[in-house]
C-alpha atoms as a PDB file:
ATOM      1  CA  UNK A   1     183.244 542.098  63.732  1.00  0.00           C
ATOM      2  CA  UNK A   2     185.354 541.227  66.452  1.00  0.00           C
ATOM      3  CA  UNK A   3     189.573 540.904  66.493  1.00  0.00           C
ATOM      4  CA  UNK A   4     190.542 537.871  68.537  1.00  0.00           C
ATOM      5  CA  UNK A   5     192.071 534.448  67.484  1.00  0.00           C
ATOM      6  CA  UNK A   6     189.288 533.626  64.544  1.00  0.00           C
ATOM      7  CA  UNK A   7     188.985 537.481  63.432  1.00  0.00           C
ATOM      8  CA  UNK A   8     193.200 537.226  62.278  1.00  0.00           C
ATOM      9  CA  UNK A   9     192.207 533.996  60.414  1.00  0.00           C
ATOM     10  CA  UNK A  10     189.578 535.350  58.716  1.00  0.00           C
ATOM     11  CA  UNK A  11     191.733 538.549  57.919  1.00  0.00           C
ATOM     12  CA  UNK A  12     194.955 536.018  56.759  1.00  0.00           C
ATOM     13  CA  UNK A  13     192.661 534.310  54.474  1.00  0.00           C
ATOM     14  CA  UNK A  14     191.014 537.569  52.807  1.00  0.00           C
ATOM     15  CA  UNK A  15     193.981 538.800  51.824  1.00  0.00           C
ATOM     16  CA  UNK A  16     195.103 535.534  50.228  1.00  0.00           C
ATOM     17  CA  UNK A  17     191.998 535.522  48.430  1.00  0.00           C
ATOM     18  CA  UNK A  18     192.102 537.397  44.685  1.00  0.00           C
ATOM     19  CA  UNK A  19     188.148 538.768  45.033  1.00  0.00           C
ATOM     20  CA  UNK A  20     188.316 540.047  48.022  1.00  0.00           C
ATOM     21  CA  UNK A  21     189.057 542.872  49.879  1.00  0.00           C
ATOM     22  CA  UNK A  22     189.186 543.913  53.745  1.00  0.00           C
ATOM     23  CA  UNK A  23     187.242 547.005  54.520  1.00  0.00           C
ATOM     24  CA  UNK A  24     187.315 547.301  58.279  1.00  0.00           C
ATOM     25  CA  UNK A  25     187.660 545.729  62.017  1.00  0.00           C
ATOM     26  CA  UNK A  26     184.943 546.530  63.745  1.00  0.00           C
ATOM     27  CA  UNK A  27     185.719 546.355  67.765  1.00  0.00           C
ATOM     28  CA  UNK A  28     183.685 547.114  71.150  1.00  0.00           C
ATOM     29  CA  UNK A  29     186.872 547.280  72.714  1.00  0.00           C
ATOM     30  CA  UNK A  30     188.874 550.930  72.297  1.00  0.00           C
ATOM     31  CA  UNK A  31     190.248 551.127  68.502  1.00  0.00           C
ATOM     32  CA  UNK A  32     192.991 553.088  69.459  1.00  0.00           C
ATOM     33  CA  UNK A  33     194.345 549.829  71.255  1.00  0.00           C
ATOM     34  CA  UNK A  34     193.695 547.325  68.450  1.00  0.00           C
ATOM     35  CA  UNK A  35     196.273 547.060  65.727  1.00  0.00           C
ATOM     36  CA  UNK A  36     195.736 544.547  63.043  1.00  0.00           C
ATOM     37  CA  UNK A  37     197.840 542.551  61.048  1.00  0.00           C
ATOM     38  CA  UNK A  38     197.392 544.032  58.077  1.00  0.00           C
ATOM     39  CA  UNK A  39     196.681 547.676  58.890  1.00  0.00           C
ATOM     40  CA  UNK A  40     192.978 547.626  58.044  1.00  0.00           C
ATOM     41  CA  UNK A  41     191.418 550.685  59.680  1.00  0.00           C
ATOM     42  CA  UNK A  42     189.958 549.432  63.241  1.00  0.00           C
ATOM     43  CA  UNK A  43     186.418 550.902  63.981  1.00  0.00           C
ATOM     44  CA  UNK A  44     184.067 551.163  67.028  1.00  0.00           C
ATOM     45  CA  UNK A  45     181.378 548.529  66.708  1.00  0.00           C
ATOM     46  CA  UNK A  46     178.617 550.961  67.134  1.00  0.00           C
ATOM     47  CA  UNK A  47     179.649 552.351  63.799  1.00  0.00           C
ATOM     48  CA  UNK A  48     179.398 549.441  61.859  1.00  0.00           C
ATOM     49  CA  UNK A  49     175.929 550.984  60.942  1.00  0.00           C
ATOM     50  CA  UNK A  50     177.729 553.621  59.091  1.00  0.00           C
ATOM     51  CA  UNK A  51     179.310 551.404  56.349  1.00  0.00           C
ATOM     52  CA  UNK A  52     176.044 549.635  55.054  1.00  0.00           C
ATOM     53  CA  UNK A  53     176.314 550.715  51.512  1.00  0.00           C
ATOM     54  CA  UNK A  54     180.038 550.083  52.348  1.00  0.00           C
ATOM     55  CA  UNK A  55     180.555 546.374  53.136  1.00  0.00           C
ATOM     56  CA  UNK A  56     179.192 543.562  51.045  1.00  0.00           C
ATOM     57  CA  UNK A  57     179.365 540.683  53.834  1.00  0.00           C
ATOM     58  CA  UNK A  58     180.506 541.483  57.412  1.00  0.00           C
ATOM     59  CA  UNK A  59     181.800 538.062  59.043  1.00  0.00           C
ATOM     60  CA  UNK A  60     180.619 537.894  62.682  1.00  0.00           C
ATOM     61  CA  UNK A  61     184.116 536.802  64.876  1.00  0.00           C
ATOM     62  CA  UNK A  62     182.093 536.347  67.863  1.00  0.00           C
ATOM     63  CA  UNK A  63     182.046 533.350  70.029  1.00  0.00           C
ATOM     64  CA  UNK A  64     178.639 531.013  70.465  1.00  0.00           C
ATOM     65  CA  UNK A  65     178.160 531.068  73.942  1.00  0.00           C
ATOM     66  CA  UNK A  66     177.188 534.987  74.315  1.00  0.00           C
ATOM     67  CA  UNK A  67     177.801 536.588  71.058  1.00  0.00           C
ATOM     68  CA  UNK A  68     176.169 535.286  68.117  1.00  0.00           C
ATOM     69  CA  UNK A  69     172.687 534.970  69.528  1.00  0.00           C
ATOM     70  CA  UNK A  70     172.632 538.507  69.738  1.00  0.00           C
ATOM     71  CA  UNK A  71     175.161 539.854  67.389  1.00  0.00           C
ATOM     72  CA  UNK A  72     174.222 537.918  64.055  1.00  0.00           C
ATOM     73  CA  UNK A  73     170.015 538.673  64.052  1.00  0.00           C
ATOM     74  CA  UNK A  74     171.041 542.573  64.580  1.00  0.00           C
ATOM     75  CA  UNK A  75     173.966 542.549  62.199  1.00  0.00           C
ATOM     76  CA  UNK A  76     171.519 540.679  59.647  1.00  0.00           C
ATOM     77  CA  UNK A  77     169.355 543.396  59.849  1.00  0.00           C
ATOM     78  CA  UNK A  78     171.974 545.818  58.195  1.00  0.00           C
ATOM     79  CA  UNK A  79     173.995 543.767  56.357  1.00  0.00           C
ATOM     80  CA  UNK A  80     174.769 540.194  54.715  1.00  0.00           C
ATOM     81  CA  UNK A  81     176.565 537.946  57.435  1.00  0.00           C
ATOM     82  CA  UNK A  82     178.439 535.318  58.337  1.00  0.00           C
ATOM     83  CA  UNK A  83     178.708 533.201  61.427  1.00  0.00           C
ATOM     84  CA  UNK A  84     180.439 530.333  62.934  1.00  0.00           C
ATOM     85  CA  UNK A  85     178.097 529.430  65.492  1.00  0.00           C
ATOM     86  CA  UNK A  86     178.455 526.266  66.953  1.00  0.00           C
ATOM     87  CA  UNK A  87     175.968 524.787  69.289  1.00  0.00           C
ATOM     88  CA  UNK A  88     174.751 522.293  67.554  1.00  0.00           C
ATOM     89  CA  UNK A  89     171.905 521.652  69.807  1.00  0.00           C
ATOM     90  CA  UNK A  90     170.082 525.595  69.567  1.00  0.00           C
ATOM     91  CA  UNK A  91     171.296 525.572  65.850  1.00  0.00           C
ATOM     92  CA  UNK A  92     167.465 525.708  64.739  1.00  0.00           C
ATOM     93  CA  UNK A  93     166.702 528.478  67.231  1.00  0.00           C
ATOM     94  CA  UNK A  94     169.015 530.780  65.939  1.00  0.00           C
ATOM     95  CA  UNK A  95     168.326 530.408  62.243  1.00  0.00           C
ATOM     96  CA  UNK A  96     164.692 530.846  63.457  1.00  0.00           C
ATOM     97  CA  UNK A  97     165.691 534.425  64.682  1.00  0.00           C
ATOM     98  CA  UNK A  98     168.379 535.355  62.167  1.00  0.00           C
ATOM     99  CA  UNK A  99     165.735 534.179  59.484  1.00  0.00           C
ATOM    100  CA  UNK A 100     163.514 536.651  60.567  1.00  0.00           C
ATOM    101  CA  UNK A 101     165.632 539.434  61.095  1.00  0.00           C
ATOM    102  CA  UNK A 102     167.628 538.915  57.284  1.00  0.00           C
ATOM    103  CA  UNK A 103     164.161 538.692  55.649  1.00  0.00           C
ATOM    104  CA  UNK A 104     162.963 542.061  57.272  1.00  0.00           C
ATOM    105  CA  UNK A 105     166.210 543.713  56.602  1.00  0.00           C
ATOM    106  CA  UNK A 106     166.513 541.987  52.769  1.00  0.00           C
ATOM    107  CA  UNK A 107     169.733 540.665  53.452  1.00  0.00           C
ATOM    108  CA  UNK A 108     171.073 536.859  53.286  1.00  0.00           C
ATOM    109  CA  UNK A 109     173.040 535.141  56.202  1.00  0.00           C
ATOM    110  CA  UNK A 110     174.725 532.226  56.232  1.00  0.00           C
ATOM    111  CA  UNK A 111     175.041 530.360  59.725  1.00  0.00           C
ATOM    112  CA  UNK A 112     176.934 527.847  61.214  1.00  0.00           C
ATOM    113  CA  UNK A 113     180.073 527.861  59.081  1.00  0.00           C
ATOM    114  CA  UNK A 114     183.303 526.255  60.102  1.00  0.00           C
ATOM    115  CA  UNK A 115     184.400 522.765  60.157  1.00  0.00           C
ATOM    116  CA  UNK A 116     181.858 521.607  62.385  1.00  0.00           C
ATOM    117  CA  UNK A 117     179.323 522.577  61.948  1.00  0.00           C
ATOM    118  CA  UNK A 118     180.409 523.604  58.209  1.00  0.00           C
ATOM    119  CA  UNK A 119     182.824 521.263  56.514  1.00  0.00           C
ATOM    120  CA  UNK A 120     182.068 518.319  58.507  1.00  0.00           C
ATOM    121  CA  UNK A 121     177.929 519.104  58.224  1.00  0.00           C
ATOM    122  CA  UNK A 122     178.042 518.713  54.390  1.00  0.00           C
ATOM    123  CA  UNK A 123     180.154 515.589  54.215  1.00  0.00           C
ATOM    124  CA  UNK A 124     177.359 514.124  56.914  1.00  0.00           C
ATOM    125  CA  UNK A 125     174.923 514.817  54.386  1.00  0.00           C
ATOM    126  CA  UNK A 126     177.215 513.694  51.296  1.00  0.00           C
ATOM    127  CA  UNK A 127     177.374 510.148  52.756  1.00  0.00           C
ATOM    128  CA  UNK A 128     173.959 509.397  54.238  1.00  0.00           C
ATOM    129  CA  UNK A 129     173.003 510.585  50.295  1.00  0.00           C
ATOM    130  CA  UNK A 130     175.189 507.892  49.580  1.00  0.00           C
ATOM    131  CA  UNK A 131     175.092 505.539  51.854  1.00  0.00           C
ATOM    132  CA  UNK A 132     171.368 505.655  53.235  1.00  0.00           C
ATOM    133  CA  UNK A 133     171.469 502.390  55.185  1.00  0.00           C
ATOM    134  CA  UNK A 134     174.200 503.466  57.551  1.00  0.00           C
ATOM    135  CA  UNK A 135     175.240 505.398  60.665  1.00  0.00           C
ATOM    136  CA  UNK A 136     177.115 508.296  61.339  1.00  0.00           C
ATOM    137  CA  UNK A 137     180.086 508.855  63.687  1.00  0.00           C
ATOM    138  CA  UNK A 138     181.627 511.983  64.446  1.00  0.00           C
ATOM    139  CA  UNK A 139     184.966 512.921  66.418  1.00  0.00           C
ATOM    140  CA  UNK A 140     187.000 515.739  67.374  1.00  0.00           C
ATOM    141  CA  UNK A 141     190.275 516.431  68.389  1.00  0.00           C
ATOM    142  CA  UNK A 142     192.533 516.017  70.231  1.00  0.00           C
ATOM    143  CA  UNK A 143     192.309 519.725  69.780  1.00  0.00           C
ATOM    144  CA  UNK A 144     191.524 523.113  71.283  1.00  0.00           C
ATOM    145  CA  UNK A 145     187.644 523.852  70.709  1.00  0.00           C
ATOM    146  CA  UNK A 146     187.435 527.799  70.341  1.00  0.00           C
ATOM    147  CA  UNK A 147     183.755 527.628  71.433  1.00  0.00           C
ATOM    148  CA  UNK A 148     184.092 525.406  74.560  1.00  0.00           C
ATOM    149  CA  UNK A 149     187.650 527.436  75.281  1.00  0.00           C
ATOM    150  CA  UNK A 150     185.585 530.653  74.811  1.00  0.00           C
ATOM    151  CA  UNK A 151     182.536 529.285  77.191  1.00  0.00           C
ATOM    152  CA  UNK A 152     185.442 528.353  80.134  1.00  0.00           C
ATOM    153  CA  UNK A 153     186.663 531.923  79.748  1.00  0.00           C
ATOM    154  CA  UNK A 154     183.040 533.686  80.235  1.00  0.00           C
ATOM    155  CA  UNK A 155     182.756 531.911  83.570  1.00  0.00           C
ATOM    156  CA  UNK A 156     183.216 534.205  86.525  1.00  0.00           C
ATOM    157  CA  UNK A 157     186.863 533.809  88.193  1.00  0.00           C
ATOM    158  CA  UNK A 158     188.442 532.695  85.052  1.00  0.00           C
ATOM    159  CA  UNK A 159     191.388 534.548  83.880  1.00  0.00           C
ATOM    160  CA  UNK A 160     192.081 532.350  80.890  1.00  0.00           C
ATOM    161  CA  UNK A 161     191.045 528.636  79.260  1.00  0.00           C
ATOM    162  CA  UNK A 162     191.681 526.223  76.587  1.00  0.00           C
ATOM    163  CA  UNK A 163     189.840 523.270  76.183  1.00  0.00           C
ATOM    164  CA  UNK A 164     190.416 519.955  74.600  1.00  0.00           C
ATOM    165  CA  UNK A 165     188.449 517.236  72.972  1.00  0.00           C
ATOM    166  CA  UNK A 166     189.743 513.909  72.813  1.00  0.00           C
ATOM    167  CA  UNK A 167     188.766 510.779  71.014  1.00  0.00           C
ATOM    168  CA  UNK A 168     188.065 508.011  73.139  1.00  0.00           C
ATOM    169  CA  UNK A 169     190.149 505.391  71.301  1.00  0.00           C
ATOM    170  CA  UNK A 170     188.279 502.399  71.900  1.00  0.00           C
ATOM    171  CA  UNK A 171     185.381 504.126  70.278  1.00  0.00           C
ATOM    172  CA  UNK A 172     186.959 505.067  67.087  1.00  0.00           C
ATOM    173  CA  UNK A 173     188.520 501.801  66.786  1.00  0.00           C
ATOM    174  CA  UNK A 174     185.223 500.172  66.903  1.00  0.00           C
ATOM    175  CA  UNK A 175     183.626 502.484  64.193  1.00  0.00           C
ATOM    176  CA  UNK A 176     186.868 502.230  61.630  1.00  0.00           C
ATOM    177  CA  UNK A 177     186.261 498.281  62.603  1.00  0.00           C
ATOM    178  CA  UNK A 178     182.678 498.224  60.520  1.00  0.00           C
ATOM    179  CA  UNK A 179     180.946 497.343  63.825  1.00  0.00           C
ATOM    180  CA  UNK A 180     178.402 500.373  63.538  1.00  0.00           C
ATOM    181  CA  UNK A 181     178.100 500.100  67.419  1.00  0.00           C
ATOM    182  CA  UNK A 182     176.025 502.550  69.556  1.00  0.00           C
ATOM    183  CA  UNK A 183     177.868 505.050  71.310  1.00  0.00           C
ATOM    184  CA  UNK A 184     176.627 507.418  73.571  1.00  0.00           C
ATOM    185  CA  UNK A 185     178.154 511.097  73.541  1.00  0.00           C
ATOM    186  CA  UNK A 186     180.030 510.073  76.734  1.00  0.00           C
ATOM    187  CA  UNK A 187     181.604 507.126  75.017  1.00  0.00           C
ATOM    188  CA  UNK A 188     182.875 508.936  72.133  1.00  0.00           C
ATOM    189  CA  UNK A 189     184.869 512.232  73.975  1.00  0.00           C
ATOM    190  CA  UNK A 190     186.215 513.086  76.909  1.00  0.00           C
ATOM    191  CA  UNK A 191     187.404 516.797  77.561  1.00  0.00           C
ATOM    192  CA  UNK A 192     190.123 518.438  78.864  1.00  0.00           C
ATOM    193  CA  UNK A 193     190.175 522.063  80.693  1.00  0.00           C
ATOM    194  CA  UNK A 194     193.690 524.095  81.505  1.00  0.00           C
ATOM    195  CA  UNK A 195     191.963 527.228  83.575  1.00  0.00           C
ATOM    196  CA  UNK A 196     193.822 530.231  84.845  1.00  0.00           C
ATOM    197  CA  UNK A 197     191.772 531.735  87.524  1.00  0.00           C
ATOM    198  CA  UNK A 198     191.534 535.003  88.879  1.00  0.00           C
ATOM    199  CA  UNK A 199     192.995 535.865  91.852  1.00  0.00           C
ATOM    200  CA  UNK A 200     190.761 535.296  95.150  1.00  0.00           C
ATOM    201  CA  UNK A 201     188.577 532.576  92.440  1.00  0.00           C
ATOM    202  CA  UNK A 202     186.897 529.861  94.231  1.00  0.00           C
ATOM    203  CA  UNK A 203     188.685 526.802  92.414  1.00  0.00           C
ATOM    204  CA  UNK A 204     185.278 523.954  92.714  1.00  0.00           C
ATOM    205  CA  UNK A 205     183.215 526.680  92.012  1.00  0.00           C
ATOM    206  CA  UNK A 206     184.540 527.675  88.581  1.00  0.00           C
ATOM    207  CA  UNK A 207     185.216 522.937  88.235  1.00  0.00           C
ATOM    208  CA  UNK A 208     181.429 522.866  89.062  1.00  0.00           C
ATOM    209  CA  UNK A 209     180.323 525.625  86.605  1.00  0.00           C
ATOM    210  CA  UNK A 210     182.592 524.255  84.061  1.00  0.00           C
ATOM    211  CA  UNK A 211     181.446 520.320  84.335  1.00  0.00           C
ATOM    212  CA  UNK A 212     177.786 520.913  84.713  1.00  0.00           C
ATOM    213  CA  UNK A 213     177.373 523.555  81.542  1.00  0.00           C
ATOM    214  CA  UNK A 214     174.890 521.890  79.454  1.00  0.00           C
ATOM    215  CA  UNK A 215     175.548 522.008  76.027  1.00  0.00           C
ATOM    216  CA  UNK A 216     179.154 522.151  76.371  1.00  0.00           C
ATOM    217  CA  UNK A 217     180.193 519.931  79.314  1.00  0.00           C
ATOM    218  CA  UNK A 218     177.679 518.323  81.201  1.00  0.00           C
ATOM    219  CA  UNK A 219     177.415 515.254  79.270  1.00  0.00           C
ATOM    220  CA  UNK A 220     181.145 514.401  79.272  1.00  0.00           C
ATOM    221  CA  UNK A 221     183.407 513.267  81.289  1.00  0.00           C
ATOM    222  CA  UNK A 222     185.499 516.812  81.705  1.00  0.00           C
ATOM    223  CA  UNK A 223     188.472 517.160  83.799  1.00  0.00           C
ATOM    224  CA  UNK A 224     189.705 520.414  84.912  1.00  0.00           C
ATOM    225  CA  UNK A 225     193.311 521.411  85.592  1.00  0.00           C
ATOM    226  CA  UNK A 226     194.140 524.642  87.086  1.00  0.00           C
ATOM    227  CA  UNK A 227     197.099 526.075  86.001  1.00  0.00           C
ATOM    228  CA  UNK A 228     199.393 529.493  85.988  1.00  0.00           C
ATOM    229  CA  UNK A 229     199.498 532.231  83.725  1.00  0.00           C
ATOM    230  CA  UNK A 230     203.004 531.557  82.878  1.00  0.00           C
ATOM    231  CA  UNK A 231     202.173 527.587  81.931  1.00  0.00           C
ATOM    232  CA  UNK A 232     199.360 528.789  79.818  1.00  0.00           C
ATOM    233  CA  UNK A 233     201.794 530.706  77.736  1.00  0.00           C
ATOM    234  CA  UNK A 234     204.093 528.032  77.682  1.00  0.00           C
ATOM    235  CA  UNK A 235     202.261 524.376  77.334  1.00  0.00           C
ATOM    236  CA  UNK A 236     199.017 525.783  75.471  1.00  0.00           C
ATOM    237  CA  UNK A 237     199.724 528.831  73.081  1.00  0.00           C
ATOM    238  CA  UNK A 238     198.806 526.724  69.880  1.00  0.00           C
ATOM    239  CA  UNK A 239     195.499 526.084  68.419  1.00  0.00           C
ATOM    240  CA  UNK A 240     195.898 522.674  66.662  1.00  0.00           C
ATOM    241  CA  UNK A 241     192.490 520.727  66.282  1.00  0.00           C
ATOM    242  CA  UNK A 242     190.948 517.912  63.728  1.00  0.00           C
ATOM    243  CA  UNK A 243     188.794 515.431  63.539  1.00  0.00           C
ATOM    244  CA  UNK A 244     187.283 513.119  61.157  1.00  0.00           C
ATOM    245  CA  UNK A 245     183.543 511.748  60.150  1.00  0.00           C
ATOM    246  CA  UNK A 246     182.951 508.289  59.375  1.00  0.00           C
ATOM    247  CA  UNK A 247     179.805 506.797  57.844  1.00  0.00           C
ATOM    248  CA  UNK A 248     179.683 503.043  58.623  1.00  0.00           C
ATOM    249  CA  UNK A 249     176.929 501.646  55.911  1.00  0.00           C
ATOM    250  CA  UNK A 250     175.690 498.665  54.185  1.00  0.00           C
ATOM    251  CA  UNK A 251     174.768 497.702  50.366  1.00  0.00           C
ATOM    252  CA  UNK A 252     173.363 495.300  48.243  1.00  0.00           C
ATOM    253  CA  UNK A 253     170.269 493.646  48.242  1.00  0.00           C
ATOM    254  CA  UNK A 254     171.267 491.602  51.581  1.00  0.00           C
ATOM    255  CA  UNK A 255     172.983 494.457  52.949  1.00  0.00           C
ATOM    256  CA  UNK A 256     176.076 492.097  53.388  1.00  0.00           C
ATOM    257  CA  UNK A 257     178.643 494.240  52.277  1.00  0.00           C
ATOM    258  CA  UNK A 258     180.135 497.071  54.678  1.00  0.00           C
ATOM    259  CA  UNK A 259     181.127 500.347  53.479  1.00  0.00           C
ATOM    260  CA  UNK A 260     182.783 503.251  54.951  1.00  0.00           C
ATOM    261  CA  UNK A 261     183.395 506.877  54.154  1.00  0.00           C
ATOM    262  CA  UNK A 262     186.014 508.819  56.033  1.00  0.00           C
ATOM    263  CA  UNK A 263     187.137 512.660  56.009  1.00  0.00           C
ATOM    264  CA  UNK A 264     189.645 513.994  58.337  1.00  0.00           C
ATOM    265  CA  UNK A 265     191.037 516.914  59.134  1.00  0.00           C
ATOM    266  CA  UNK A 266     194.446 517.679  61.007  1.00  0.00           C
ATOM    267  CA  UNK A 267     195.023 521.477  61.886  1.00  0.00           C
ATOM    268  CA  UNK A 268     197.830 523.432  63.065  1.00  0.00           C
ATOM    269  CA  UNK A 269     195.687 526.338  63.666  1.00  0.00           C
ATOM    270  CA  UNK A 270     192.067 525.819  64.136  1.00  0.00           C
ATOM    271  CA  UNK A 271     191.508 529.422  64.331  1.00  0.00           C
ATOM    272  CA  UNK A 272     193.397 530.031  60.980  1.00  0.00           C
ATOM    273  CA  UNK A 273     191.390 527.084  59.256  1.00  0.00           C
ATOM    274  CA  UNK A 274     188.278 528.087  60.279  1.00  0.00           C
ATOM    275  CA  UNK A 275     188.773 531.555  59.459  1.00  0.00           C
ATOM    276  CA  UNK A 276     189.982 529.993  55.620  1.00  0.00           C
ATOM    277  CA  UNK A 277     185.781 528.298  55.545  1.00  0.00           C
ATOM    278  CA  UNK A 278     184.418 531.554  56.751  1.00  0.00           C
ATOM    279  CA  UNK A 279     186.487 533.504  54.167  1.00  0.00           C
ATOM    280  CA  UNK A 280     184.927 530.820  51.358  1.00  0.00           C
ATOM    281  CA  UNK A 281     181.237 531.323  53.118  1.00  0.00           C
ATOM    282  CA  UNK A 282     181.233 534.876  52.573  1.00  0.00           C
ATOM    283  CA  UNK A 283     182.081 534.574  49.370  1.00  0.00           C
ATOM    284  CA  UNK A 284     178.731 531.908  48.941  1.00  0.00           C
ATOM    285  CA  UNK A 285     176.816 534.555  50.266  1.00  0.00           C
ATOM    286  CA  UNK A 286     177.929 537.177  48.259  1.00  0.00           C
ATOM    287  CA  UNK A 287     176.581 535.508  45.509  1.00  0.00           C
ATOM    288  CA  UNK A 288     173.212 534.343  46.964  1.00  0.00           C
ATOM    289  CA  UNK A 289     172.567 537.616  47.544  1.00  0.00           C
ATOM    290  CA  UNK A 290     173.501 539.253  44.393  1.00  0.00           C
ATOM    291  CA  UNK A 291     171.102 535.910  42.996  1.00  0.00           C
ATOM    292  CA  UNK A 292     168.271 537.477  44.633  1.00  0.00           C
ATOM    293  CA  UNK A 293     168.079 535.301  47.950  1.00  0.00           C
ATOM    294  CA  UNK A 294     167.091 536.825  51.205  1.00  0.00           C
ATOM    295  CA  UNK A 295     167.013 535.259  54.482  1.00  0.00           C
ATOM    296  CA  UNK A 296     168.882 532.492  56.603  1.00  0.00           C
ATOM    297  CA  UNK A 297     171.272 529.729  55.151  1.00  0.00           C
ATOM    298  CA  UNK A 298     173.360 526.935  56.362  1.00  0.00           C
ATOM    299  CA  UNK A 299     175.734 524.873  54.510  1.00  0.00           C
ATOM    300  CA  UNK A 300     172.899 522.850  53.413  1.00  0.00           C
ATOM    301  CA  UNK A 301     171.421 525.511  51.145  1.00  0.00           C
ATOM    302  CA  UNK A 302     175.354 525.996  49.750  1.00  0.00           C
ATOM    303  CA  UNK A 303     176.943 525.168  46.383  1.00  0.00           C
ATOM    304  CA  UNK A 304     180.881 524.035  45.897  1.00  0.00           C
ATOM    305  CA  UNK A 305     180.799 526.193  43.309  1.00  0.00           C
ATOM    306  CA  UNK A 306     179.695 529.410  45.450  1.00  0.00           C
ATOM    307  CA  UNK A 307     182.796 528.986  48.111  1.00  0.00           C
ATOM    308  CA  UNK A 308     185.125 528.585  44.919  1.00  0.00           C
ATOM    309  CA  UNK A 309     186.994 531.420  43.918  1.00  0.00           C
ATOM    310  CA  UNK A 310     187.110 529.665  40.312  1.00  0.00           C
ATOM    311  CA  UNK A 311     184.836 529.874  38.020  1.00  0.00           C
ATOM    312  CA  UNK A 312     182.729 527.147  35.944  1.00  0.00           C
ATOM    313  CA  UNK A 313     185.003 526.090  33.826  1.00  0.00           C
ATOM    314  CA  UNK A 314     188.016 526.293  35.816  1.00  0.00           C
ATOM    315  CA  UNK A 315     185.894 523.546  38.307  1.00  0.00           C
ATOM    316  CA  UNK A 316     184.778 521.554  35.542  1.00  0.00           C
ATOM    317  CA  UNK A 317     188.573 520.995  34.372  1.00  0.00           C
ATOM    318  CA  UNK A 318     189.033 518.947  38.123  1.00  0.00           C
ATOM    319  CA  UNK A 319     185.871 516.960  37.672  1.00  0.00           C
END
């Protein structure tokens, strides 16, 4: 549902999957002026209805600000879905709603899936397994967000956005240090916006609306640099993103010995990457589905071995 930036990496990463197949783009802009990369037909959203006994998962494309609240609880009503939505702070609230909605419709939904939340959610909850007496640090970037580039853009005057989050480096080189110290969000990011506004836009209106967004900006320090159309396409027509998640920890019976876990990621594309996860969620929700399992899921609730394509004993051969 959906064909922007994260819809094309979902669609790469279907078709370089062996069990799947791509049924249909569904669009609420005109399908005669959508063409896809792979020629899949291109459908008017309000006809997704039509395919029900059609489609096994439909992946919801949508961004978190405006979309997904809406889009995922009806979609989960008709079908079984995947999201990547994002806020982490109204994360409860929507499985609350798409809960509801999947268990009236029977269907099974799996929210929240990217790299974070997604990929960087599980290994949070690998290490505190592991390391129990420890804290948790968390960074992004420097990279473009899709969800805070995709909030800039639904602000009124804006043409066009991307945002960055980058690592304050003191921070991280405190955490990698074993210091475990306490860092507010402020401390850890800072944020970067390059916004092309529409013409006749009031320039601090659109800064003020962008720095005082709650959820998204308000408790960082943001800066905002207006640009042109023309260095847009230039300077900021990649996606590349990362990150990494560090659990600083102590063992032994004194708790004198320091541990840390670390996974990173370092992306080209962000949009192609976290198109790759949802591609692998849909797949874990295929199969809690056909399992019997109705409702609303996160990657808590999900198996390595429902993303793999593999089977059993092709995973238990890389143990």
């Amino acid at each position: 549902m959906g064909y922007g930036n994260l819809a094309r990496g979902v669609e790469s990463a279907v078709l370089s999957s062996g069990d799947m197949v791509l049924k249909a783009v569904f669009t609420r802009r005109d399908p005669s002026s959508v063409r896809t990369r792979s020629g899949v037909k291109v459908l008017g959203a309000s006809r997704a209805g039509e395919y029900r006994d059609e489609i096994d998962v439909m992946v919801l494309c949508g961004g978190s600000a405006a979309d997904l609240p809406e889009q995922t609880p009806r979609a989960a009503a008709m079908f079984d879905v995947v999201d990547s939505f994002d806020t982490h702070a109204r994360i409860e609230e929507h499985f609350r709603r798409v809960d509801e909605s999947a268990r009236a419709g029977g269907h099974a939904a799996l929210i929240a899936c990217g790299w974070d939340p997604g990929l960087f959610s599980m290994q949070r909850m690998l290490s505190a397994a592991v390391l129990p007496r420890g804290k948790d640090y968390t960074f992004w970037g420097r990279g473009v967000s899709q969800g805070h580039s995709d909030a800039v853009r639904r602000i009124p005057g804006v043409r066009d956005a991307r945002q960055y989050t980058v690592p304050v480096p003191e921070a991280v080189e405190a955490v990698r240090a074993g210091n475990a110290p306490l860092l507010s969000v402020r401390q850890k990011h800072t944020r970067e916006c390059y916004v092309v506004l529409e013409e006749g836009a009031d320039p601090e209106a659109v800064r003020e609306a962008i720095v005082s967004m709650p959820h998204y900006f308000s408790d960082y320090d943001t800066t905002v640099h207006f640009i042109t159309a023309e260095e847009m396409e230039r300077d900021h027509r990649e996606m590349p993103h990362g990150g990494f998640v560090i659990r600083s920890g102590v063992t032994g019976m004194a708790g004198k010995h320091r541990q840390l876990i670390e996974f990173s990621l370092k992306l080209d594309s962000n949009p192609e990457f976290t198109g790759s996860v949802l591609a692998a969620c849909a797949r874990a929700v295929y199969r809690k589905r056909r399992a019997g399992n109705v409702g609303c899921f996160t990657m808590a609730d999900v198996t390595l071995a429902e993303l793999s394509e593999k089977t059993g004993k092709e995973l238990r051969e890389l143990l």
